[in-house]
C-alpha atoms as a PDB file:
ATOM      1  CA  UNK A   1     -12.088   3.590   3.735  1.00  0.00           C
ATOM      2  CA  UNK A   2     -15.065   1.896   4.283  1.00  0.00           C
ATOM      3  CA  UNK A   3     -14.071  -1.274   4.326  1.00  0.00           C
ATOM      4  CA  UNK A   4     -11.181   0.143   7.319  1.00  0.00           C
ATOM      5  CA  UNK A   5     -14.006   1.964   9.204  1.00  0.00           C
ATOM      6  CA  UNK A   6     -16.282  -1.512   8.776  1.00  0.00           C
ATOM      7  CA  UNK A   7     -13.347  -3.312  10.428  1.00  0.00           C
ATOM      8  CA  UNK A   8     -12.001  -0.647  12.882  1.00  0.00           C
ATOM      9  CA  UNK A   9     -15.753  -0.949  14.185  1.00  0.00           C
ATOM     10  CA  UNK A  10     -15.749  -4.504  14.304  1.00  0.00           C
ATOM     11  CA  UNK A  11     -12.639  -4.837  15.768  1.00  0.00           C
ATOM     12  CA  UNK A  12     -14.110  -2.010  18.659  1.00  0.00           C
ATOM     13  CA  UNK A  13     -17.362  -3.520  18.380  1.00  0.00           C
ATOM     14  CA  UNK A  14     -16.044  -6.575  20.756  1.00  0.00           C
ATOM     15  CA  UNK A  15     -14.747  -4.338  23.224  1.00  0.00           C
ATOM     16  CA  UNK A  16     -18.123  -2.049  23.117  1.00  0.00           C
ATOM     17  CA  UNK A  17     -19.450  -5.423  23.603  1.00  0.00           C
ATOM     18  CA  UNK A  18     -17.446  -5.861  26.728  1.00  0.00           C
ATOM     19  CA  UNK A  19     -17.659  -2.650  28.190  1.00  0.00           C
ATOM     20  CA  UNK A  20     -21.658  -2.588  27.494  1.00  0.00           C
ATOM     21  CA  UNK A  21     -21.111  -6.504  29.108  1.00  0.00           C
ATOM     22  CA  UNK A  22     -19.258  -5.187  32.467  1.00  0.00           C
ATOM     23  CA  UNK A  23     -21.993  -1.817  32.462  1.00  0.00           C
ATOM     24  CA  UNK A  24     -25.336  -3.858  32.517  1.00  0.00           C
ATOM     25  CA  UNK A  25     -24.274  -5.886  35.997  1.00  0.00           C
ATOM     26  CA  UNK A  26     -23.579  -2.361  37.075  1.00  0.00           C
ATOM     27  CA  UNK A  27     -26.553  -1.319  36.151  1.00  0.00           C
ATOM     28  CA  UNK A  28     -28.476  -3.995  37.194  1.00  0.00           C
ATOM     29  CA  UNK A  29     -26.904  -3.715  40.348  1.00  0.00           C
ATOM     30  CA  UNK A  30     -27.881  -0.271  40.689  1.00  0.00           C
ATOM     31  CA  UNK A  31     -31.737  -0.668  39.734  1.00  0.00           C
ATOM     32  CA  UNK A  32     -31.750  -3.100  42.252  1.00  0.00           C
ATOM     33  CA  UNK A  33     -30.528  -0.900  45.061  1.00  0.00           C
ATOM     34  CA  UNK A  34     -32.187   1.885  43.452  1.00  0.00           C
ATOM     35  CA  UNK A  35     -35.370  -0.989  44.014  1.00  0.00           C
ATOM     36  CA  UNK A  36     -34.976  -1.762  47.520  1.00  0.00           C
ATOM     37  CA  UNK A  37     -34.291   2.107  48.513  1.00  0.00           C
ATOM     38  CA  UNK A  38     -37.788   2.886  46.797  1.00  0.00           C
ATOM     39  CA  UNK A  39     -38.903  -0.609  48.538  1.00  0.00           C
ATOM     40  CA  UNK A  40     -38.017   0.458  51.810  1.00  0.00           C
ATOM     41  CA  UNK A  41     -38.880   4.192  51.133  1.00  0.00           C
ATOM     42  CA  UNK A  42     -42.196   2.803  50.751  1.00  0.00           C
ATOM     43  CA  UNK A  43     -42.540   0.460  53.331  1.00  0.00           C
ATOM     44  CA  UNK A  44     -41.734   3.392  55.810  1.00  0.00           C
ATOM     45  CA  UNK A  45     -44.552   5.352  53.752  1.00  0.00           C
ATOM     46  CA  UNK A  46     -47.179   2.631  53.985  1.00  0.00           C
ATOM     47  CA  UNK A  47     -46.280   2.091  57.948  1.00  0.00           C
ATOM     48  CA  UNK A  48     -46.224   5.866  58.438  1.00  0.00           C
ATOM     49  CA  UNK A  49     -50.009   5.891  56.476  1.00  0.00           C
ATOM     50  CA  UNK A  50     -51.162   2.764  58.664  1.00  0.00           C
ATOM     51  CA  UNK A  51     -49.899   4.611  61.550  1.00  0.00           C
ATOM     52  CA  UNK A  52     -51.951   7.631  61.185  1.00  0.00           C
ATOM     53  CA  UNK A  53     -54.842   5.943  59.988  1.00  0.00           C
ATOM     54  CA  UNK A  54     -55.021   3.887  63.622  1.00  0.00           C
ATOM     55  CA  UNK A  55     -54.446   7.244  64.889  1.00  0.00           C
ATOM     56  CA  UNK A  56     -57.582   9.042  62.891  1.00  0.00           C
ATOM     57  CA  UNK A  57     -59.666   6.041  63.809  1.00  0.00           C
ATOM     58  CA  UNK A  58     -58.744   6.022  67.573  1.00  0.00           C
ATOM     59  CA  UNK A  59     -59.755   9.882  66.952  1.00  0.00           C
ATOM     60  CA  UNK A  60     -63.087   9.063  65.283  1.00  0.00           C
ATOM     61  CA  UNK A  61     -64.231   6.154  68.175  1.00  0.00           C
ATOM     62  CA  UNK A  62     -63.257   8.834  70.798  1.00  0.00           C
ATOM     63  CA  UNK A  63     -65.425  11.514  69.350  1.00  0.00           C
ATOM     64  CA  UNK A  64     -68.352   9.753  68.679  1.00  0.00           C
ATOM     65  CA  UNK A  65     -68.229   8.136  72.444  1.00  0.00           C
ATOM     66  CA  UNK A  66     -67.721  11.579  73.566  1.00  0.00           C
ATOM     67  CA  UNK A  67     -70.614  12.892  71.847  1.00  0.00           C
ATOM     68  CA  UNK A  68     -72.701  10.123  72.953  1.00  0.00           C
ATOM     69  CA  UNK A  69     -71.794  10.837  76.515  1.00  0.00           C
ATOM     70  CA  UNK A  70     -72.506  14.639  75.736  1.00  0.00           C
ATOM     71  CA  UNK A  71     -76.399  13.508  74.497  1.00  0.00           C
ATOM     72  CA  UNK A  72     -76.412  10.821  77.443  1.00  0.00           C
ATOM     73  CA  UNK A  73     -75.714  14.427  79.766  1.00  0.00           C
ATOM     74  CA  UNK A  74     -78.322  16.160  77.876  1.00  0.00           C
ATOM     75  CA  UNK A  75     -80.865  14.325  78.205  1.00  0.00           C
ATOM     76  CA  UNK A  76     -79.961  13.635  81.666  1.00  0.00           C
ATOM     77  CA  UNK A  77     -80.551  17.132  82.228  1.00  0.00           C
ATOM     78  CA  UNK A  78     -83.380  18.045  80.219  1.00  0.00           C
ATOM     79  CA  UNK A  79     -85.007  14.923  82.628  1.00  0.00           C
ATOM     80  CA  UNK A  80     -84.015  16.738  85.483  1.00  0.00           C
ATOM     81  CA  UNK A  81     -84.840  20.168  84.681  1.00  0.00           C
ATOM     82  CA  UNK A  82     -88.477  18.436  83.868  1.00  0.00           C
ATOM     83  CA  UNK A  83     -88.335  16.814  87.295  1.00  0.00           C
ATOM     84  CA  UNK A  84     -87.101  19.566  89.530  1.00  0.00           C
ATOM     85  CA  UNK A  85     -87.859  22.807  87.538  1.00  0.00           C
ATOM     86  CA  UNK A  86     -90.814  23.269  90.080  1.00  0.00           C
ATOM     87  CA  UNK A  87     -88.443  22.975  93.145  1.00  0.00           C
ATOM     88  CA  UNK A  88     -87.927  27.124  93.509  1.00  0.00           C
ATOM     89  CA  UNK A  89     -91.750  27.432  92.841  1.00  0.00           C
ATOM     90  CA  UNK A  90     -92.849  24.750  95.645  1.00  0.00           C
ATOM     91  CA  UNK A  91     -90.420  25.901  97.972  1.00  0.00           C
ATOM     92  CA  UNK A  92     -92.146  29.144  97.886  1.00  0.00           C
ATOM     93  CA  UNK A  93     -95.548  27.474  98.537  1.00  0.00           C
ATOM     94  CA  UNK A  94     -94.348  25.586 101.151  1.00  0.00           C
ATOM     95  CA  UNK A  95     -94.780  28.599 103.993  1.00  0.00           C
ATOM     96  CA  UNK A  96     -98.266  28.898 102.814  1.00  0.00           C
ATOM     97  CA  UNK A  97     -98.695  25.196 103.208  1.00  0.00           C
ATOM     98  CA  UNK A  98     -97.354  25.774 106.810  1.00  0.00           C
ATOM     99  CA  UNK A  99     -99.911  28.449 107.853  1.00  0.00           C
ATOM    100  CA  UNK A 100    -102.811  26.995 106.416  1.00  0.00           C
ATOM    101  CA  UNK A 101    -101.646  23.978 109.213  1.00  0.00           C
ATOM    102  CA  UNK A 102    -101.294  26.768 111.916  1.00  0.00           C
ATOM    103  CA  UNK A 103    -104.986  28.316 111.285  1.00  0.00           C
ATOM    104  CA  UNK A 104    -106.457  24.939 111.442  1.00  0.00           C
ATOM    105  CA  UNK A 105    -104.902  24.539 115.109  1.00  0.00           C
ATOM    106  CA  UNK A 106    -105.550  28.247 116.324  1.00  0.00           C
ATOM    107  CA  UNK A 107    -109.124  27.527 115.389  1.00  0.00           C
ATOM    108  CA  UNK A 108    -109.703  24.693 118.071  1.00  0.00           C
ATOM    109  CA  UNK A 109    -113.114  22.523 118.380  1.00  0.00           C
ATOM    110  CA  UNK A 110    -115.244  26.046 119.053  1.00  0.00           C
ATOM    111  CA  UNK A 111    -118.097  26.438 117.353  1.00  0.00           C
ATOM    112  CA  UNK A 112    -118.053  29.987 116.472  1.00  0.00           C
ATOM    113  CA  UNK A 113    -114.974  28.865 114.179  1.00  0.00           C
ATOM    114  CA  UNK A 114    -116.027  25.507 113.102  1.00  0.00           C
ATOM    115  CA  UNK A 115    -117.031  27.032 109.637  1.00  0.00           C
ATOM    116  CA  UNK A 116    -113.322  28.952 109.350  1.00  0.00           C
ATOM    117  CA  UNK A 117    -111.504  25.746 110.322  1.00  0.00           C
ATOM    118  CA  UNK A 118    -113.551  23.392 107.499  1.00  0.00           C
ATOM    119  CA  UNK A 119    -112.579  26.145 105.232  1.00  0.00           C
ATOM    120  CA  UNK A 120    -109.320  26.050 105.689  1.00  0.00           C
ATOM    121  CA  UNK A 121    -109.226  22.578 105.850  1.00  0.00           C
ATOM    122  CA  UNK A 122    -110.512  22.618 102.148  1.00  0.00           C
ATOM    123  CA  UNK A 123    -108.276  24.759 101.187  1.00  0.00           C
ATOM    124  CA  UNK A 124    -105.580  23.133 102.338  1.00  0.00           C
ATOM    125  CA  UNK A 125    -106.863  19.854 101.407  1.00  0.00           C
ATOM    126  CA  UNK A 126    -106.940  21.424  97.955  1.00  0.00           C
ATOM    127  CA  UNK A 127    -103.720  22.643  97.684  1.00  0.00           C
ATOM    128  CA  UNK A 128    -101.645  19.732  99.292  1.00  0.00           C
ATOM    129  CA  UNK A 129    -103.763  17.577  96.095  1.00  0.00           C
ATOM    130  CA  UNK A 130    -102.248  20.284  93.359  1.00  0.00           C
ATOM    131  CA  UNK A 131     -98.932  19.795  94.779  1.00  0.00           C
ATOM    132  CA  UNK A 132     -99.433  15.938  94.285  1.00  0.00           C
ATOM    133  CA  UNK A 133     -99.959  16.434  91.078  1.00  0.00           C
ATOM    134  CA  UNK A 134     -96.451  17.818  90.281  1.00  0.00           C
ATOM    135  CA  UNK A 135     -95.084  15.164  92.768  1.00  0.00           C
ATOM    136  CA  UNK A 136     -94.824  17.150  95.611  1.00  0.00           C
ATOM    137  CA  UNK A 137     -95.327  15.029  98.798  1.00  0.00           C
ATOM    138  CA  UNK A 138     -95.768  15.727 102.392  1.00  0.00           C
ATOM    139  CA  UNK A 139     -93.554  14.359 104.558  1.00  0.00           C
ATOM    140  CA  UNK A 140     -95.529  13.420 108.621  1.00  0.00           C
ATOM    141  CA  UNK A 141     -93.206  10.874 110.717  1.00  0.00           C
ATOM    142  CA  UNK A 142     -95.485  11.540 113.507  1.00  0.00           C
ATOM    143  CA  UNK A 143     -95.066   8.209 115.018  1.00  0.00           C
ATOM    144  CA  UNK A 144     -92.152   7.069 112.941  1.00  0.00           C
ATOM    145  CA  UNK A 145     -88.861   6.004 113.711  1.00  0.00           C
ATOM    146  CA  UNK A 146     -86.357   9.344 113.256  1.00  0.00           C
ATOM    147  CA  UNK A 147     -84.509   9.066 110.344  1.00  0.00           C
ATOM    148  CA  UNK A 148     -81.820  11.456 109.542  1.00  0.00           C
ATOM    149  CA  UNK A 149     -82.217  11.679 105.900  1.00  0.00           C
ATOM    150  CA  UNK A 150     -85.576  12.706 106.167  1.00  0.00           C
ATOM    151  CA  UNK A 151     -86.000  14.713 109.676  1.00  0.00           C
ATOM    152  CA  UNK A 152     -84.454  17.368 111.543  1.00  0.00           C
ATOM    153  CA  UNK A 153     -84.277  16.462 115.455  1.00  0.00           C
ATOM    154  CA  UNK A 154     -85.213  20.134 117.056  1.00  0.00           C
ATOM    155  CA  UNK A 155     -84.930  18.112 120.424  1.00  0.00           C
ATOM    156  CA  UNK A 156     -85.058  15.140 122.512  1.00  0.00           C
ATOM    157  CA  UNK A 157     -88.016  14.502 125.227  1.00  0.00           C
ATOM    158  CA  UNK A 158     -88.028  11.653 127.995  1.00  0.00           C
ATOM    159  CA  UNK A 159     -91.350  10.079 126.918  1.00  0.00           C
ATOM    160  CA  UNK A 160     -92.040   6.715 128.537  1.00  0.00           C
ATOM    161  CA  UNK A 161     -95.015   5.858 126.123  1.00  0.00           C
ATOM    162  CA  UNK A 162     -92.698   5.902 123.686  1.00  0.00           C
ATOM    163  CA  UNK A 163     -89.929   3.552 121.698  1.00  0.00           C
ATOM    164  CA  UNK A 164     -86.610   5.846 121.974  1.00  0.00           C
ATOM    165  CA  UNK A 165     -85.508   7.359 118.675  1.00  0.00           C
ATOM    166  CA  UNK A 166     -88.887   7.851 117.511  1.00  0.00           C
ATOM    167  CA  UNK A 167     -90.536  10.784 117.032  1.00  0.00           C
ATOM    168  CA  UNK A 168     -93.068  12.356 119.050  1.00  0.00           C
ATOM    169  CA  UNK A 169     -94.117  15.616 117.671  1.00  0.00           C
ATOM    170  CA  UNK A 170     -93.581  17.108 114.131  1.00  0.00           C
ATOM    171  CA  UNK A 171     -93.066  20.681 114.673  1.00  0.00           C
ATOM    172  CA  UNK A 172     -92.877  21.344 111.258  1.00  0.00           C
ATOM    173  CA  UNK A 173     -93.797  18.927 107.986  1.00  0.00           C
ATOM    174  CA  UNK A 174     -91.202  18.001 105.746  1.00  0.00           C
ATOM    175  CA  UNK A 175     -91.568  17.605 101.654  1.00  0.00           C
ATOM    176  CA  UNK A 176     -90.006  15.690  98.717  1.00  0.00           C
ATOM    177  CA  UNK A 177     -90.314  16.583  95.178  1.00  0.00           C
ATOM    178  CA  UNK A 178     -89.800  13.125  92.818  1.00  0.00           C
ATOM    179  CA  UNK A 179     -88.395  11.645  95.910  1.00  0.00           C
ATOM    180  CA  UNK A 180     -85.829  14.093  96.473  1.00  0.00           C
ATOM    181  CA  UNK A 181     -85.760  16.323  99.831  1.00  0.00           C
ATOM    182  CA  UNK A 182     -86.761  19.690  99.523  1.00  0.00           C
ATOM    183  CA  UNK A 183     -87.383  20.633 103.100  1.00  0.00           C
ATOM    184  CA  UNK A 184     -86.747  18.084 105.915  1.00  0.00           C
ATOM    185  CA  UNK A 185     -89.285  17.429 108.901  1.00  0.00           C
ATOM    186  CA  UNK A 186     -88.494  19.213 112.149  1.00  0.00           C
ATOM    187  CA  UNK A 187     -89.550  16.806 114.763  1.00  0.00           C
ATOM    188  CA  UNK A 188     -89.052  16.211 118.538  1.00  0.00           C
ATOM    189  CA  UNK A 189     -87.613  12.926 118.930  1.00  0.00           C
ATOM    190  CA  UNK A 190     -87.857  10.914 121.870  1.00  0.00           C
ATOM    191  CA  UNK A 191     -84.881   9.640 124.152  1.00  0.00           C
ATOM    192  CA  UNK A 192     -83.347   5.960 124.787  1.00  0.00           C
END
């Protein structure tokens, strides 16, 4: 029986050899698809990946130029706080500034107020030097041409001594602090 079963297998064995022939194309055929699935499977992966990654990295740029513009802000307003933090505080002074300048003119050339007036004229001359310190300046067109930015017109006079739009009289002194208006001058200006 062996020797039957030896030949029955032999005599299968070339048609296991064909069949295992005609299933390895198959197969090969199949890993390759199988391949180029996974291929392209991956290909979509690895775009998807590079995708996002542009997109994180777009991300990153945009939050670090945003938080350089939030610093640039900061400071910006840490400079200005330093700068005009004394605005409220000299705008309060400012009347007092005003009435020192009104007490000087009451007091006239007598001389029964000649020591008041040099007084106040210290005084004042003191003061207007601490707000100069804090860069508070005083602000006298007397003379000047007008200039909108800086004065308030309160009126216009026929003055023949005088070029027309320039001012004639300061009713009232104007002030800057760091260059920036705090109270405009009110002036009379004279007419063209």
């Amino acid at each position: 029986m062996s020797s039957e079963q030896t030949q029955n297998e032999q005599v299968e064995s070339p048609e296991a050899e064909a069949n295992q022939v005609e299933a390895a194309p198959q197969e090969e055929i199949l890993d390759e698809s199988v391949e180029t699935e996974d291929e392209a499977g991956l290909e979509a992966e690895l775009a998807a990946a590079q995708d996002e990654v542009a997109q994180l990295k777009d991300q990153a740029l945009r939050a670090a130029a945003e938080l350089q513009n939030v610093r640039r802000r900061a400071e910006q307003d840490v400079e200005k706080a330093h700068k005009f933090g004394l605005e409220k505080f000299a705008n309060e002074m400012l009347p007092i500034v005003d009435n020192l300048e009104r007490a000087i003119e009451s007091c006239g050339d007598e001389e029964a107020t000649k020591a008041i007036r040099e007084g106040v004229e210290m005084t004042l001359s003191m003061f207007l030097s601490g707000l100069a310190k804090f860069d508070i300046e005083q602000i006298d067109p007397q003379g000047e041409a007008f200039d909108p930015a800086l004065h308030q017109a309160m009126s216009m006079v026929e003055t023949p001594d005088a070029e027309p739009n320039t001012v004639v009289a300061v009713m009232q002194k104007g002030y800057s602090l760091s260059g920036r208006l705090m109270r405009p001058a009110m002036v009379m200006v004279a007419k063209g």
